[in-house]
C-alpha atoms as a PDB file:
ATOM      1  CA  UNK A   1      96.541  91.902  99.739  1.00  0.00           C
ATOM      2  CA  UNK A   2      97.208  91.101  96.358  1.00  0.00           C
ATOM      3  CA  UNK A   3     100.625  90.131  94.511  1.00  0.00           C
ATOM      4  CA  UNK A   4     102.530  92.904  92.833  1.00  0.00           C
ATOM      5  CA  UNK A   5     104.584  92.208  90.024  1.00  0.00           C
ATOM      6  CA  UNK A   6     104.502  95.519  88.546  1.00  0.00           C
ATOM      7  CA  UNK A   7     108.087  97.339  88.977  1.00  0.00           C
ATOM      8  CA  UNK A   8     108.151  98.544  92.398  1.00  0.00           C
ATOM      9  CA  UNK A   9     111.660  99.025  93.622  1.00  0.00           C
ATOM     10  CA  UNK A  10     113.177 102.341  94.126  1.00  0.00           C
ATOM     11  CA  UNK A  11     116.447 102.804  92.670  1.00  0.00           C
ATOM     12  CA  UNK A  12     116.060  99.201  91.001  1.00  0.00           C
ATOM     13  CA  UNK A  13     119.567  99.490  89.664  1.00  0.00           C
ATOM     14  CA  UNK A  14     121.139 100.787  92.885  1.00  0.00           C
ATOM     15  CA  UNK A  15     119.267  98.123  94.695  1.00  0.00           C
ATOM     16  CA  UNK A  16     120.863  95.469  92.008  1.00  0.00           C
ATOM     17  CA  UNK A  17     123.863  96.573  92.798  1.00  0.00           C
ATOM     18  CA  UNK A  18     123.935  96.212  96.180  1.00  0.00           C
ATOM     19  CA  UNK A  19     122.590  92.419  96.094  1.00  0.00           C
ATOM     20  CA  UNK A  20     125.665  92.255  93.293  1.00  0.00           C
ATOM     21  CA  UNK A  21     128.179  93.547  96.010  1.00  0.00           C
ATOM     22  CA  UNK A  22     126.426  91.357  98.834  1.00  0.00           C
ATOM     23  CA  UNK A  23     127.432  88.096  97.063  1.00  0.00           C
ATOM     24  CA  UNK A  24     130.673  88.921  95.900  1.00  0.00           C
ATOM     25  CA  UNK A  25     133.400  86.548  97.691  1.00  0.00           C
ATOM     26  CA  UNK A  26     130.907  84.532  98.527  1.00  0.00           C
ATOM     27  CA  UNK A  27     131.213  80.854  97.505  1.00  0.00           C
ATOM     28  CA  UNK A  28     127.697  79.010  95.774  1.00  0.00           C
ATOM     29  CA  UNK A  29     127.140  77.794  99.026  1.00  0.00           C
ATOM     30  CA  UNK A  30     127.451  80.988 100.800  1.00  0.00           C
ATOM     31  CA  UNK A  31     125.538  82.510  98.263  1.00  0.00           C
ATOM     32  CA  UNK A  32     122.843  80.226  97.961  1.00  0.00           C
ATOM     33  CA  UNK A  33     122.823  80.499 101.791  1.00  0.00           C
ATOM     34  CA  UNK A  34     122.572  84.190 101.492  1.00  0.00           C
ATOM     35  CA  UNK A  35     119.749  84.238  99.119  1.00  0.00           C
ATOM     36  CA  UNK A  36     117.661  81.808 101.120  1.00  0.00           C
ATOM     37  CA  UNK A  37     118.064  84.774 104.398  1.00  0.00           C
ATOM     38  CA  UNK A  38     116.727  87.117 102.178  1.00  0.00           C
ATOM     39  CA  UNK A  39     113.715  85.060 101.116  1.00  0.00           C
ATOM     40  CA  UNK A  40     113.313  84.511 104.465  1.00  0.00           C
ATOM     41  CA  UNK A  41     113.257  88.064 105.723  1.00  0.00           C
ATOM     42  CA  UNK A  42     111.189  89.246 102.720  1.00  0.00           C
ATOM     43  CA  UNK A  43     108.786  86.799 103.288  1.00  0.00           C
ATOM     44  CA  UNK A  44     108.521  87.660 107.105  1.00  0.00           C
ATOM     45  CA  UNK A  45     108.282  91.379 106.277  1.00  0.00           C
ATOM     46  CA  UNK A  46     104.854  90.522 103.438  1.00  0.00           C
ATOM     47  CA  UNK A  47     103.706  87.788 106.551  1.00  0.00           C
ATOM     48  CA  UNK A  48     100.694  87.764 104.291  1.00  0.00           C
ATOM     49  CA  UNK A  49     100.826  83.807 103.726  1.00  0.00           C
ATOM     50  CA  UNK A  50      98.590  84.160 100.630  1.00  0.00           C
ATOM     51  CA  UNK A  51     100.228  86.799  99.475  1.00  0.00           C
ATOM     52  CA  UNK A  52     103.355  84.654  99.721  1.00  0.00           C
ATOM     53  CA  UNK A  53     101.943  81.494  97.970  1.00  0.00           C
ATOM     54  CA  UNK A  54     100.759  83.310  94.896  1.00  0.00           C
ATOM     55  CA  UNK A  55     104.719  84.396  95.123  1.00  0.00           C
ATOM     56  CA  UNK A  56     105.902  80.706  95.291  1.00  0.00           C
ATOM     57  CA  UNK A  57     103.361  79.875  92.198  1.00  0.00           C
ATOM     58  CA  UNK A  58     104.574  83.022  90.153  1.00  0.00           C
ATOM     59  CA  UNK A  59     108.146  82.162  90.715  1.00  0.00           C
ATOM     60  CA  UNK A  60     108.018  78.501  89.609  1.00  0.00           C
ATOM     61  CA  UNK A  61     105.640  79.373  86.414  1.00  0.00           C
ATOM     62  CA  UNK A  62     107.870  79.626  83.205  1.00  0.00           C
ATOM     63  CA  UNK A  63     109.411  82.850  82.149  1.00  0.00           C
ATOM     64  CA  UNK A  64     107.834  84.650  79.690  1.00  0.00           C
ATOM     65  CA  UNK A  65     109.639  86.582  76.875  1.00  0.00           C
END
């Protein structure tokens, strides 16, 4: 399996939204908390542990403009 970064996400701005509403009240501890579940659960759900390090290297590397 290979990485996707294309867009992929149905309803991408509904889907925002609802991670918005998920962290709202939350304090940066409880968020930062909340985000590490969701890694955690994402990464469970690929289970494809290459797949997942070519994640880990994509999300360190410098944004690009």
């Amino acid at each position: 399996m290979t990485l996707n970064t294309k867009p992929n996400i149905s309803g991408p701005d509904e889907f925002y939204a609802d991670l918005i509403q998920c962290h709202d009240g939350l304090s940066d501890d409880e968020s930062a908390a909340f985000n590490a579940r969701l890694v955690l659960l994402l990464a469970n759900h690929v289970g494809d542990r290459a797949v997942l390090s070519r994640a880990l290297v994509a999300a360190k590397a410098p944004r690009r403009s």
